[in-house]
N, C-alpha and C. Protein backbone atom coordinates (compact mmCIF):
# COMPACT_ATOMS: atom_id res chain seq x y z
N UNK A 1 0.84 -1.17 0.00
CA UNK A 1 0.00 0.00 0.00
C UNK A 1 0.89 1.24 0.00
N UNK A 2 0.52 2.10 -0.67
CA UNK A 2 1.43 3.47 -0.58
C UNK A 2 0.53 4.77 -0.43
N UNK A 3 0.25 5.28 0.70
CA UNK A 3 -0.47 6.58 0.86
C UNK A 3 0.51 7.58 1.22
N UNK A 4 0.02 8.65 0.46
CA UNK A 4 0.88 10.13 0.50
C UNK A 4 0.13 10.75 1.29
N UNK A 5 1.26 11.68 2.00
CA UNK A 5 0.14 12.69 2.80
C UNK A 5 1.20 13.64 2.90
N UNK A 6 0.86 15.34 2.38
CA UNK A 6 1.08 16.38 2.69
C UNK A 6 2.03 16.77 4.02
N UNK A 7 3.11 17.51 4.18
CA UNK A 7 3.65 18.28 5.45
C UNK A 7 5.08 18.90 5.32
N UNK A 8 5.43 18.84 6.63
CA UNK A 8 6.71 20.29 6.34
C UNK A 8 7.46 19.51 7.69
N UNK A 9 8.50 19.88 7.50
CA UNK A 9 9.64 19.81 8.40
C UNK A 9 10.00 20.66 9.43
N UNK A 10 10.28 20.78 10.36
CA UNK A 10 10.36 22.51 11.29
C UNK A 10 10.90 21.49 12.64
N UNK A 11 12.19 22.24 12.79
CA UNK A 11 12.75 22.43 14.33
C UNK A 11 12.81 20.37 14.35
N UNK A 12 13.42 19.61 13.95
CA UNK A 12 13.25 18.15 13.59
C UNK A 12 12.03 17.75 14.07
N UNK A 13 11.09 18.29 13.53
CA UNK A 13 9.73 17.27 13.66
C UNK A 13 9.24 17.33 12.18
N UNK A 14 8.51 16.63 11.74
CA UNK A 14 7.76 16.31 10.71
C UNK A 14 6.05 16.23 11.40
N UNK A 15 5.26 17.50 10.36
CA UNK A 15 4.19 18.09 10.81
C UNK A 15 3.69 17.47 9.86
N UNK A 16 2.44 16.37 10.06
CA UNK A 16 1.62 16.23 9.10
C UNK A 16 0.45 16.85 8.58
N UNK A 17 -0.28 17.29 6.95
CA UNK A 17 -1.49 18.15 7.28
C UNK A 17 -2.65 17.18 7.63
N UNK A 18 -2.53 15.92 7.46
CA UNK A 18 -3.87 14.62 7.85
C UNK A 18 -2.84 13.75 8.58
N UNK A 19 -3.88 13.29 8.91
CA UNK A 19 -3.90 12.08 9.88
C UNK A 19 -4.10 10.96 8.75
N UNK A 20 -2.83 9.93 8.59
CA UNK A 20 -3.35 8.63 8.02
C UNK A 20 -4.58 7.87 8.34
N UNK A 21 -4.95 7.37 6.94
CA UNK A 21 -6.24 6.50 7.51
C UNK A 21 -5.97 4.85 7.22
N UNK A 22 -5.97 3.96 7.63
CA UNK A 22 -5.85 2.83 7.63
C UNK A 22 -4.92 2.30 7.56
N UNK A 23 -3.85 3.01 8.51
CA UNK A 23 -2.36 3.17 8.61
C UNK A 23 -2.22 2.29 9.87
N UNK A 24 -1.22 1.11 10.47
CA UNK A 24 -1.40 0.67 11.87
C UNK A 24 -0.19 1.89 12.26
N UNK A 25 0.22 1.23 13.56
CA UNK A 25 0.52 2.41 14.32
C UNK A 25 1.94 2.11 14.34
N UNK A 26 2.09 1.03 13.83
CA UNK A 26 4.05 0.86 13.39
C UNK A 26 4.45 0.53 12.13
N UNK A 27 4.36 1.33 11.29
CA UNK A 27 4.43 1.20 9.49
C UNK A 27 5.06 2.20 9.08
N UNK A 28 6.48 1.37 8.19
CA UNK A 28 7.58 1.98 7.51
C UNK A 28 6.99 3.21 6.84
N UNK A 29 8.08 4.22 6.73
CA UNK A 29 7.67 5.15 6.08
C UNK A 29 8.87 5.74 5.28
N UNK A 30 8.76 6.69 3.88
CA UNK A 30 9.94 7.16 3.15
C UNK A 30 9.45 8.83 3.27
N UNK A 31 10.48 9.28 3.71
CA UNK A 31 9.96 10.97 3.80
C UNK A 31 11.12 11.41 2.67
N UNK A 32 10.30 12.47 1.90
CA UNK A 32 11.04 13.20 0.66
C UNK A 32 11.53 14.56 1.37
N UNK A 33 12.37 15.10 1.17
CA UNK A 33 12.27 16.43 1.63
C UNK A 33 12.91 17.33 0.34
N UNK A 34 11.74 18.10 0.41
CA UNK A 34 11.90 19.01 -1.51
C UNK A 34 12.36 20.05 -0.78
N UNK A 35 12.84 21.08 -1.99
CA UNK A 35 13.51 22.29 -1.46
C UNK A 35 12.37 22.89 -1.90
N UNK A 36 12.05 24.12 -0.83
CA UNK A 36 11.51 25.33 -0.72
C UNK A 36 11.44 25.71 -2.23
N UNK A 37 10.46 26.26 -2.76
CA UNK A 37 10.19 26.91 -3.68
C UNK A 37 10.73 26.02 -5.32
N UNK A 38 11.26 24.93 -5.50
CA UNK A 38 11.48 24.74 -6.62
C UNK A 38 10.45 23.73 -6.99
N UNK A 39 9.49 23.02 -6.10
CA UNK A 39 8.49 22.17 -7.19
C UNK A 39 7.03 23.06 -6.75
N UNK A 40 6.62 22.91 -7.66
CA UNK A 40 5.17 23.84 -8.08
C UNK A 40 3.79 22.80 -6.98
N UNK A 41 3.07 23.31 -6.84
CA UNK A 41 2.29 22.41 -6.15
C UNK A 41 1.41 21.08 -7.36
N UNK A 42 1.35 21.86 -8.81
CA UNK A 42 1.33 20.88 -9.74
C UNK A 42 2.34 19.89 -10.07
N UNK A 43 3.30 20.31 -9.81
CA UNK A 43 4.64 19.07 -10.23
C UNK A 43 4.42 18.00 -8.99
N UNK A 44 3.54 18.77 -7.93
CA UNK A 44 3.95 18.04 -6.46
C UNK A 44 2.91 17.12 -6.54
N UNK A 45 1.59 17.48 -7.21
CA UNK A 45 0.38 16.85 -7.25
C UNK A 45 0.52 15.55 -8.57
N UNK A 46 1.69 15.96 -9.13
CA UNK A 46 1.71 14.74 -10.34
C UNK A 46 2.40 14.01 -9.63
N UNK A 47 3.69 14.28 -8.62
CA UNK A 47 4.41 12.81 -9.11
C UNK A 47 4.01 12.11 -7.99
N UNK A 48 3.02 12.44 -6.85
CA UNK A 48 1.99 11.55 -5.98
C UNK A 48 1.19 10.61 -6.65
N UNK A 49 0.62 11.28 -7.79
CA UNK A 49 -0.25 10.33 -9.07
C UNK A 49 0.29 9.42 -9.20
N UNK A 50 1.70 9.67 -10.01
CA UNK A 50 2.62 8.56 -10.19
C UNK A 50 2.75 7.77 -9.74
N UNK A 51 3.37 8.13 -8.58
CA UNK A 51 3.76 6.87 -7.34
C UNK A 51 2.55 6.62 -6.97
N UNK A 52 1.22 6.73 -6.90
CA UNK A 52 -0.02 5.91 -6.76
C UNK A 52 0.02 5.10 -7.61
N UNK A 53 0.03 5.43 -9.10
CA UNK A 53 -0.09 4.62 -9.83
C UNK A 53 1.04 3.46 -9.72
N UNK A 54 1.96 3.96 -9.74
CA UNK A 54 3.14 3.08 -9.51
C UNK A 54 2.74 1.69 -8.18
N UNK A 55 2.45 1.96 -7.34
CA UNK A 55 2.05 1.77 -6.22
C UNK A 55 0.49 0.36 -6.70
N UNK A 56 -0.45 0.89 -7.24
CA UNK A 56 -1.34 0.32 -8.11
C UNK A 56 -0.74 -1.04 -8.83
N UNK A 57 0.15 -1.14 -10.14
CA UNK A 57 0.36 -1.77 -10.63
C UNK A 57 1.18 -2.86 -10.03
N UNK A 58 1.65 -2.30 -8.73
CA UNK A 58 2.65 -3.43 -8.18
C UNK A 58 1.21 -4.46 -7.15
N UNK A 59 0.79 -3.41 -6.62
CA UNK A 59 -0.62 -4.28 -6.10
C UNK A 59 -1.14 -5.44 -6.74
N UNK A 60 -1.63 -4.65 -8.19
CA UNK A 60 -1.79 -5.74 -9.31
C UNK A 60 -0.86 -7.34 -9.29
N UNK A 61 0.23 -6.92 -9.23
CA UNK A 61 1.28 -7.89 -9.97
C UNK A 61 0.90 -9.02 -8.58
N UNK A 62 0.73 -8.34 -7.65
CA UNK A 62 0.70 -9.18 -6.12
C UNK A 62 0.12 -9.97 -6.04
N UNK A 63 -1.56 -9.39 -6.63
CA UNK A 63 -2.76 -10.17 -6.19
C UNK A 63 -2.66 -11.42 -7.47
N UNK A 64 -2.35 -10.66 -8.91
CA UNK A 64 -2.08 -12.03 -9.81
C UNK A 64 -1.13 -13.28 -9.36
N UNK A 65 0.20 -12.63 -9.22
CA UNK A 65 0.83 -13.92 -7.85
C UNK A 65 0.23 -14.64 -7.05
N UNK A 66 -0.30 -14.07 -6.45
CA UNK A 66 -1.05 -14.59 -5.30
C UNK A 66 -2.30 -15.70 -5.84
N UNK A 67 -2.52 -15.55 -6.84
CA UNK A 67 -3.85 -16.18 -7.69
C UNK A 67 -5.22 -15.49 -7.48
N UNK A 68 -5.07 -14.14 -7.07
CA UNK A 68 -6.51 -13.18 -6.09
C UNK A 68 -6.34 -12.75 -8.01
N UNK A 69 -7.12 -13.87 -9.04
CA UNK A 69 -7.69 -12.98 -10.06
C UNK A 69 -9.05 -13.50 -10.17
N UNK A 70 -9.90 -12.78 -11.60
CA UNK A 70 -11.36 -12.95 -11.82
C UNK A 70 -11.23 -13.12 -13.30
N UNK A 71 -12.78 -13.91 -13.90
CA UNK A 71 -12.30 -13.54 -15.53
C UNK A 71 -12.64 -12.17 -15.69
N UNK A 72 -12.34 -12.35 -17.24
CA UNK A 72 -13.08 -11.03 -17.90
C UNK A 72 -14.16 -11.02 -17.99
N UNK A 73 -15.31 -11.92 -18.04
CA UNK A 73 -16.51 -11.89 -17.71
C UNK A 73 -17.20 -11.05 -16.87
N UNK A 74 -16.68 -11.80 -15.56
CA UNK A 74 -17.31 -11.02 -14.23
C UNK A 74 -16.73 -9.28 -14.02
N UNK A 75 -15.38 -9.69 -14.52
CA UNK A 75 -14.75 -8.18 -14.89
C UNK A 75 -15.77 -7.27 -15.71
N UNK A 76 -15.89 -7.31 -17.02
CA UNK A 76 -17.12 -7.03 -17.70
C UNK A 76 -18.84 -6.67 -17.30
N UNK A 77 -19.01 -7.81 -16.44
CA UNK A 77 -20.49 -7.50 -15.75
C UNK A 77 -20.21 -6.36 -14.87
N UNK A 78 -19.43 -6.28 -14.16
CA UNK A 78 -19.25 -5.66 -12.54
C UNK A 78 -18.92 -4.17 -13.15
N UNK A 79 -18.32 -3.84 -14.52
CA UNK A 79 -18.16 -2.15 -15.13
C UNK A 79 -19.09 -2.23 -15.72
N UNK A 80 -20.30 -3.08 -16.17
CA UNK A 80 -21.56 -2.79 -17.38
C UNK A 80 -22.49 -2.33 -15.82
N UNK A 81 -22.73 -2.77 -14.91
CA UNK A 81 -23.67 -2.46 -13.70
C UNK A 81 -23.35 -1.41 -13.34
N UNK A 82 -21.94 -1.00 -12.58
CA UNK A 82 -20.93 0.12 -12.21
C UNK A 82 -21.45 1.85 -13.12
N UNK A 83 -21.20 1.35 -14.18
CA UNK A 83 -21.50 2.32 -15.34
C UNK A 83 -22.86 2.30 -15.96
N UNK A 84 -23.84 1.87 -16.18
CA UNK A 84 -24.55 1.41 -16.72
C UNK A 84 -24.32 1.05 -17.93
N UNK A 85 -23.83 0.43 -18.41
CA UNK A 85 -23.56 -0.11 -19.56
C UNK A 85 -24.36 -1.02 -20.12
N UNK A 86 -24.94 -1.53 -20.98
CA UNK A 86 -25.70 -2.23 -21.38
C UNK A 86 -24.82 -3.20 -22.33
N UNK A 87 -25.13 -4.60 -22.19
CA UNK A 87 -24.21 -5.52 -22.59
C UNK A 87 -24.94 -6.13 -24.16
């Protein structure tokens, strides 16, 4: 699982702006520390995407390992209901 969450550094603490959600209470963590003023809050908001996505596809690869797959069938029904799609 990989959740991002917003904050700042000050006086050695790390200030978060949320509170993790479905985080236990002893789970590794990687802190980035960007410099002041050189990434845009859009550059900051993409490469979170990324690494979600990034984050996503490895999930993927897990659950196929694992044998946690479905066909395309039920795949198919479950976005024609989802969406209304008509089959």
């Amino acid at each position: 699982m990989l959740k991002t969450i917003e904050g700042f550094y000050q006086d050695g603490q790390i200030q978060l702006n949320e509170l993790p959600q479905e985080v236990s209470d002893c789970t590794q963590v990687l802190v980035t520390f960007l410099e002041p003023g050189k990434v845009s809050p859009d550059q900051l908001r993409s490469l979170i995407e990324r690494l979600e996505t990034i984050a996503g596809i490895q999930q993927g690869f897990e659950e196929l390992n694992a044998g946690q797959t479905r066909s395309v069938a039920d795949f198919t029904q479950e976005m024609q209901q989802k969406y209304g799609i008509s089959g």
